[in-house]
C-alpha atoms as a PDB file:
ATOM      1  CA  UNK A   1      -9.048  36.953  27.492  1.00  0.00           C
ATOM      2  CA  UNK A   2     -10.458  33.394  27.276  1.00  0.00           C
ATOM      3  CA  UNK A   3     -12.202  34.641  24.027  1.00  0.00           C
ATOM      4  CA  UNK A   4      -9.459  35.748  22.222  1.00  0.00           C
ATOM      5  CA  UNK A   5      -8.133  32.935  22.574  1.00  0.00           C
ATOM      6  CA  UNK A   6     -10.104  30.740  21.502  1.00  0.00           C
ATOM      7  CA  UNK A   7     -10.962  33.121  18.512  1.00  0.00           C
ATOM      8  CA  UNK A   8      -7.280  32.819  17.903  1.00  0.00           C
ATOM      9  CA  UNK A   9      -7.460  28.967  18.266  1.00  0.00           C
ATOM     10  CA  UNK A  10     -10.350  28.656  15.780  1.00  0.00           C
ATOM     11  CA  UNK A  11      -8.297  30.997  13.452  1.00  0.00           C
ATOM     12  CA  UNK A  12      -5.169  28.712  13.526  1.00  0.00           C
ATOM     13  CA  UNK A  13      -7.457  25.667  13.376  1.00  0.00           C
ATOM     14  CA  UNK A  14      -8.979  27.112   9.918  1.00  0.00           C
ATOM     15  CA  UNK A  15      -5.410  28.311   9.206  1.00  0.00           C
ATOM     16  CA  UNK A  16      -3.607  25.236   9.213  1.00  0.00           C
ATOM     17  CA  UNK A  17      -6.594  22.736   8.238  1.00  0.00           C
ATOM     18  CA  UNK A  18      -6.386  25.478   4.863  1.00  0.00           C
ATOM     19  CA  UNK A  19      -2.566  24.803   4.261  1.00  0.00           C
ATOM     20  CA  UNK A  20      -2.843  20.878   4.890  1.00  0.00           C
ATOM     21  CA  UNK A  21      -5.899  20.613   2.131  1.00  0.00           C
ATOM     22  CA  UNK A  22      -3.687  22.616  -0.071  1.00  0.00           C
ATOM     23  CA  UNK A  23      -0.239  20.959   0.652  1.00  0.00           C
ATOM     24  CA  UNK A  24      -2.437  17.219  -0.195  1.00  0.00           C
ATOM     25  CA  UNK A  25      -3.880  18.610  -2.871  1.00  0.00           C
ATOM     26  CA  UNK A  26      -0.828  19.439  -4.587  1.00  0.00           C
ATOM     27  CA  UNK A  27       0.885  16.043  -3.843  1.00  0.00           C
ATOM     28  CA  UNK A  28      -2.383  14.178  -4.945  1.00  0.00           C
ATOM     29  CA  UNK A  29      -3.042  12.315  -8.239  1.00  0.00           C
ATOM     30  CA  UNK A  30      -5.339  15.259  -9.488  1.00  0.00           C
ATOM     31  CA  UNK A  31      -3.526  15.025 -12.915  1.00  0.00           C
ATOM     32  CA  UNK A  32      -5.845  15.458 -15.922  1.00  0.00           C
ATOM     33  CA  UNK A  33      -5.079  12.563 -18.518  1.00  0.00           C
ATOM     34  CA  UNK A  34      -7.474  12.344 -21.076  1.00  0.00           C
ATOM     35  CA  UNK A  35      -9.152  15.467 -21.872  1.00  0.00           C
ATOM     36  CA  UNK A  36     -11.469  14.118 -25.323  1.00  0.00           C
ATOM     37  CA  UNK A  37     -11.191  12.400 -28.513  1.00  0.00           C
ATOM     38  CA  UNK A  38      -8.263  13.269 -31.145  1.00  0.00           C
ATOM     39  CA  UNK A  39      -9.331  10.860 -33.724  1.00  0.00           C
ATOM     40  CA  UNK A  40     -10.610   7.809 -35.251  1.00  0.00           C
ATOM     41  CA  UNK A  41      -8.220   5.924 -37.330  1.00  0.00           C
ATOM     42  CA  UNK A  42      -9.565   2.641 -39.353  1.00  0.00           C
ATOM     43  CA  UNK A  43      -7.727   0.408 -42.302  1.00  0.00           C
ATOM     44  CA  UNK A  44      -9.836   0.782 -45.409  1.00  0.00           C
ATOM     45  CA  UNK A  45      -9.057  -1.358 -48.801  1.00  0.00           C
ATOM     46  CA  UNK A  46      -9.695   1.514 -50.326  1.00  0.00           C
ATOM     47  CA  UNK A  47      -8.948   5.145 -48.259  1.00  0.00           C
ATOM     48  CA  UNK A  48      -9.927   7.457 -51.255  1.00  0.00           C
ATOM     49  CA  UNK A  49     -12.785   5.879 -52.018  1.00  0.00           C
ATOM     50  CA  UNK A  50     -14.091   5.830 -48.467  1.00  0.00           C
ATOM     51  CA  UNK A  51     -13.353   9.709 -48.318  1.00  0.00           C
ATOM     52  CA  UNK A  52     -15.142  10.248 -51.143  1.00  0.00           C
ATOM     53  CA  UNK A  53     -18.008   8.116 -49.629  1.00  0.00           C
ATOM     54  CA  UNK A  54     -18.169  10.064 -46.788  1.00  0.00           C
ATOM     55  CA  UNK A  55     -18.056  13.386 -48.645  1.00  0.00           C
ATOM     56  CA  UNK A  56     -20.829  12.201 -50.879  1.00  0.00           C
ATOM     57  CA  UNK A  57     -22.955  10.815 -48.427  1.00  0.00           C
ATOM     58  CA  UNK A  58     -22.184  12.233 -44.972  1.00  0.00           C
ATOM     59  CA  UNK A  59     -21.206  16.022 -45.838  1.00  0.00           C
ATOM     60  CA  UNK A  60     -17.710  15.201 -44.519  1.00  0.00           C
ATOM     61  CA  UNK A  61     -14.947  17.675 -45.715  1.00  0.00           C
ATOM     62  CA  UNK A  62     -12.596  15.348 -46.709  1.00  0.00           C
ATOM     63  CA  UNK A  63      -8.611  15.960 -47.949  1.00  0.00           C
ATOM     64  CA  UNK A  64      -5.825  13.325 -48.428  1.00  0.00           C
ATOM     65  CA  UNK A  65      -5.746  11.819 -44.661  1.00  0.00           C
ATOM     66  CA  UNK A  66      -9.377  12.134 -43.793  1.00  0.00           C
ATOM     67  CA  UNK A  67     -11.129  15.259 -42.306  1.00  0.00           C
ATOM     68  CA  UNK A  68     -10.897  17.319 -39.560  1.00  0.00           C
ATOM     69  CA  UNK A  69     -13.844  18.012 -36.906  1.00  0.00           C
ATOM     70  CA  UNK A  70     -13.590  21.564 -35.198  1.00  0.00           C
ATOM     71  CA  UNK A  71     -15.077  22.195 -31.692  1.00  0.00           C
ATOM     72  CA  UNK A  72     -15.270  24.545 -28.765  1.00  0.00           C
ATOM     73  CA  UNK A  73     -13.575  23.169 -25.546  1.00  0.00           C
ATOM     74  CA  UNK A  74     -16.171  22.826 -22.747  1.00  0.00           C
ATOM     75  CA  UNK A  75     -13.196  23.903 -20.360  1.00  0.00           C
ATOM     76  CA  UNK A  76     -12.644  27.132 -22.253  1.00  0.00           C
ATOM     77  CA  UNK A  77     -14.850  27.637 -24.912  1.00  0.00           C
ATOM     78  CA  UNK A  78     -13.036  30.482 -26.190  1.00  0.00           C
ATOM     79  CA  UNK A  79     -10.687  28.186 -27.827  1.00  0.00           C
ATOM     80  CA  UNK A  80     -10.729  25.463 -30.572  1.00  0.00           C
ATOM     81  CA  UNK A  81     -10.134  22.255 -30.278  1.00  0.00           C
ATOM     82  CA  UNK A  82     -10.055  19.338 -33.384  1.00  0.00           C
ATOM     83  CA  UNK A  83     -10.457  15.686 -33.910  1.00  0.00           C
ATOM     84  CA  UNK A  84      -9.318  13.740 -37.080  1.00  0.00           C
ATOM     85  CA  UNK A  85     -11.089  11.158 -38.910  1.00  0.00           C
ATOM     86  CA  UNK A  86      -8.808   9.021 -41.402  1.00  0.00           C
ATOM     87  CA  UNK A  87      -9.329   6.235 -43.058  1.00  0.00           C
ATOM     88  CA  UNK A  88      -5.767   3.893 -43.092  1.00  0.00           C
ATOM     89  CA  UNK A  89      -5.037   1.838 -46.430  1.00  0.00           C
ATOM     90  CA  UNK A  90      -5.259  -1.622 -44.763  1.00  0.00           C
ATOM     91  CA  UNK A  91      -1.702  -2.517 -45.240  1.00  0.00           C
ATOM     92  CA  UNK A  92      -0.864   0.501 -43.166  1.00  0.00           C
ATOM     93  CA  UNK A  93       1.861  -0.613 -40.293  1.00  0.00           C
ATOM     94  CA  UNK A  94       1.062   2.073 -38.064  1.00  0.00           C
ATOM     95  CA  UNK A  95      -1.496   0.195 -36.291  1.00  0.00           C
ATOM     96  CA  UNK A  96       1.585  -2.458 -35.426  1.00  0.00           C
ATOM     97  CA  UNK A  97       2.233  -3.830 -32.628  1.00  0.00           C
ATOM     98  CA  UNK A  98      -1.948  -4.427 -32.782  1.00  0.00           C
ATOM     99  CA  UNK A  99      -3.433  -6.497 -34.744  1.00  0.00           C
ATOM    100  CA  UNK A 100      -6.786  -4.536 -35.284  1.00  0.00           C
ATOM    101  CA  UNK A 101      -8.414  -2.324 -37.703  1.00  0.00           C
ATOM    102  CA  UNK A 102      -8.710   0.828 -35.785  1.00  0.00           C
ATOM    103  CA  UNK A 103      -6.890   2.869 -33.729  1.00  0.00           C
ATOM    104  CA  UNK A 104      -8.172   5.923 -30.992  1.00  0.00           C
ATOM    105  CA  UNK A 105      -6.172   8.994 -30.570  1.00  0.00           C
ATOM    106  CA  UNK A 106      -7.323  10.644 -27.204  1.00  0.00           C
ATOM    107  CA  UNK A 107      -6.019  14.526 -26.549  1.00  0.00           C
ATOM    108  CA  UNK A 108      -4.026  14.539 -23.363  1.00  0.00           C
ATOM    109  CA  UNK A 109      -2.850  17.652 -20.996  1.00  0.00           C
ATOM    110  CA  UNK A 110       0.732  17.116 -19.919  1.00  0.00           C
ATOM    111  CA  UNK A 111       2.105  13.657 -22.495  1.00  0.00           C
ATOM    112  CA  UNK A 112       5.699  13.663 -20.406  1.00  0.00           C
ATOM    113  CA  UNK A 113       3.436  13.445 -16.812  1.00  0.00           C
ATOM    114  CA  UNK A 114       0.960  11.065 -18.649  1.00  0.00           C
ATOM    115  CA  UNK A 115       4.058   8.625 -19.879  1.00  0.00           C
ATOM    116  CA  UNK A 116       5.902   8.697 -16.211  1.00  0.00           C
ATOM    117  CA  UNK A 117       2.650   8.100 -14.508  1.00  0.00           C
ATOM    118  CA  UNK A 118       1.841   5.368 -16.829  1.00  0.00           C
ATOM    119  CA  UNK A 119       5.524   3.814 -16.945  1.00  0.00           C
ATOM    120  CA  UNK A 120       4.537   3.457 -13.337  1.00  0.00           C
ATOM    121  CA  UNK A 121       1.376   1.439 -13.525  1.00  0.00           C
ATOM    122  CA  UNK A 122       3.060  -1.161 -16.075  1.00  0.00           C
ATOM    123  CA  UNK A 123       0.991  -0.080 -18.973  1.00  0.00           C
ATOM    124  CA  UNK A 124       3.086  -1.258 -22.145  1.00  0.00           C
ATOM    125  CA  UNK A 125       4.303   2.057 -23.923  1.00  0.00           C
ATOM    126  CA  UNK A 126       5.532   1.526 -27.547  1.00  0.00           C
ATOM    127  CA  UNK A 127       7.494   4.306 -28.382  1.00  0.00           C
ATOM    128  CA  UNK A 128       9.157   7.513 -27.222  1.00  0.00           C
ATOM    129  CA  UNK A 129       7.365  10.566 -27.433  1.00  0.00           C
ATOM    130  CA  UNK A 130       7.901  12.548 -30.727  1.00  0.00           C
ATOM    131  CA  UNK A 131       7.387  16.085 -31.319  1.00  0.00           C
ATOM    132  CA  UNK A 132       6.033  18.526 -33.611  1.00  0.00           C
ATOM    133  CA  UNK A 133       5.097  21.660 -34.153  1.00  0.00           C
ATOM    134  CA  UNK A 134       1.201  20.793 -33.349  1.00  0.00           C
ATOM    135  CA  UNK A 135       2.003  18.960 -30.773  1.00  0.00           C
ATOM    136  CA  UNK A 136       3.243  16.128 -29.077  1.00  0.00           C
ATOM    137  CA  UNK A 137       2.260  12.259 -29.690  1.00  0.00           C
ATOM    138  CA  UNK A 138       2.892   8.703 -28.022  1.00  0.00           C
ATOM    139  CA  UNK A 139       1.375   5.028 -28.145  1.00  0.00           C
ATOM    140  CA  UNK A 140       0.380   2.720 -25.561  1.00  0.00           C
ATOM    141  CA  UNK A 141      -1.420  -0.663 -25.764  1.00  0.00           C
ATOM    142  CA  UNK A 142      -4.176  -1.685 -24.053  1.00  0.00           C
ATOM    143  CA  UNK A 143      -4.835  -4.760 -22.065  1.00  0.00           C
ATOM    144  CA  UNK A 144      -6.812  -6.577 -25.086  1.00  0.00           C
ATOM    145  CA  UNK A 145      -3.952  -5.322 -27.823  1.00  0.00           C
ATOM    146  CA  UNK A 146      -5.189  -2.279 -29.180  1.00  0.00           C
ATOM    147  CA  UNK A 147      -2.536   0.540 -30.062  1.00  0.00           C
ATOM    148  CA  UNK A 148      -3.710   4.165 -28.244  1.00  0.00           C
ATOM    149  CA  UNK A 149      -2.590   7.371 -29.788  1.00  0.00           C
ATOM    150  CA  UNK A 150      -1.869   9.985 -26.960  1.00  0.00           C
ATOM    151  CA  UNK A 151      -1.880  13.824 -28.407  1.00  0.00           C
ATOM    152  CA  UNK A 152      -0.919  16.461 -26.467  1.00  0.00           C
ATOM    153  CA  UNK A 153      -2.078  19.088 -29.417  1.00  0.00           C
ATOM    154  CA  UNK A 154      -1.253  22.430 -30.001  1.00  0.00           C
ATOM    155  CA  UNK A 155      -4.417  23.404 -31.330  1.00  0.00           C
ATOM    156  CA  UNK A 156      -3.252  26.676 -32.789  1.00  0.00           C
ATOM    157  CA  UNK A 157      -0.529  25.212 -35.029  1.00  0.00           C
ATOM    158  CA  UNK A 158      -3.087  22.235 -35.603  1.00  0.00           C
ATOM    159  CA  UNK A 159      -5.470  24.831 -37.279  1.00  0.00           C
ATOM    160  CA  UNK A 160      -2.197  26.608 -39.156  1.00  0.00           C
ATOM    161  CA  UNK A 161      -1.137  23.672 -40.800  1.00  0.00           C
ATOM    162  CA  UNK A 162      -4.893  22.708 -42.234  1.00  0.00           C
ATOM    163  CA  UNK A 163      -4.881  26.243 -43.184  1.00  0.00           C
ATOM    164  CA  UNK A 164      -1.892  26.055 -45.448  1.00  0.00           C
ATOM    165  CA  UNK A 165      -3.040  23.172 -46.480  1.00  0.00           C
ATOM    166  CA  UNK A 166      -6.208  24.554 -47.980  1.00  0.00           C
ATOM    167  CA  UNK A 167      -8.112  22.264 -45.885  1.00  0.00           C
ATOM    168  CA  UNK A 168     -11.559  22.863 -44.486  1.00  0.00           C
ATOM    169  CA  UNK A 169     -13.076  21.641 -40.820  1.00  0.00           C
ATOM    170  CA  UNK A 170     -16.222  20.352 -40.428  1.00  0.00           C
ATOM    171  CA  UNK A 171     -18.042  22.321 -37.712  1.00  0.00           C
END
């Protein structure tokens, strides 16, 4: 008798120690945030020409806002993932509220979990998240002023668009 119970001890021991990881697991900050590189964004006096460059030179495949990088995700590498390269005419605004001549756009997981989480750590967000159809987008600052581009892509309309477009990745 003293055996079974404490099999049955050792079985509600591993029983509930099971549920308690799980329950903290779930209330944890396991949240992905960024998950790779969207794009590289830099003012240019002259964006064309620096396309053209870059085509010339570098092999890029270049159309009117830069080119487009296609990749396997390491998490699934059944599906595709992009990254943009464009070259900004250096009056551009979108940069604003920085002051510099580049801007990163990282891919994110969940934008609306991102923002709230963010929100809460008293990171400066400059706008409201907008959405289309390949996906969703908001900016942040960092602490030394530059503007961050958060994506939350829908790579599958990402690669329908640049295919009505004509446009070709670089892969």
């Amino acid at each position: 008798m003293k055996k079974i119970i404490f099999t049955v001890s050792i079985l509600a021991s591993f029983m509930l120690g099971f549920a308690f990881k799980a329950v903290s697991e779930s209330t944890s900050d396991t949240m992905k945030r960024v998950t790779g590189i969207g794009g590289i964004f830099f003012k240019s006096k002259d964006p064309k020409k620096m396309r053209e460059w870059y085509k010339d030179h570098l092999g890029f495949e270049t159309n009117e806002y830069g080119t487009v990088f296609e990749w396997y995700q390491g998490a699934d590498n059944s599906k595709k993932g992009f990254s943009q390269w464009s070259p900004f005419n250096e009056k551009t605004k979108y940069f604003q509220p920085s002051e510099k001549d580049f801007m990163i756009n990282y891919r994110v997981e969940n934008l609306e979990k991102l923002i709230e989480q963010l929100k809460q750590e008293n990171v400066t967000i400059v706008d409201k998240i907008e959405t289309y159809e390949y996906g969703k987008f908001a900016h942040i600052m960092d602490p030394e002023g530059n503007k961050i581009e958060l994506w939350e892509p829908n790579d599958i309309e990402y690669e329908k668009l640049g295919q009505k477009m004509g446009s070709k990745t670089i892969k």
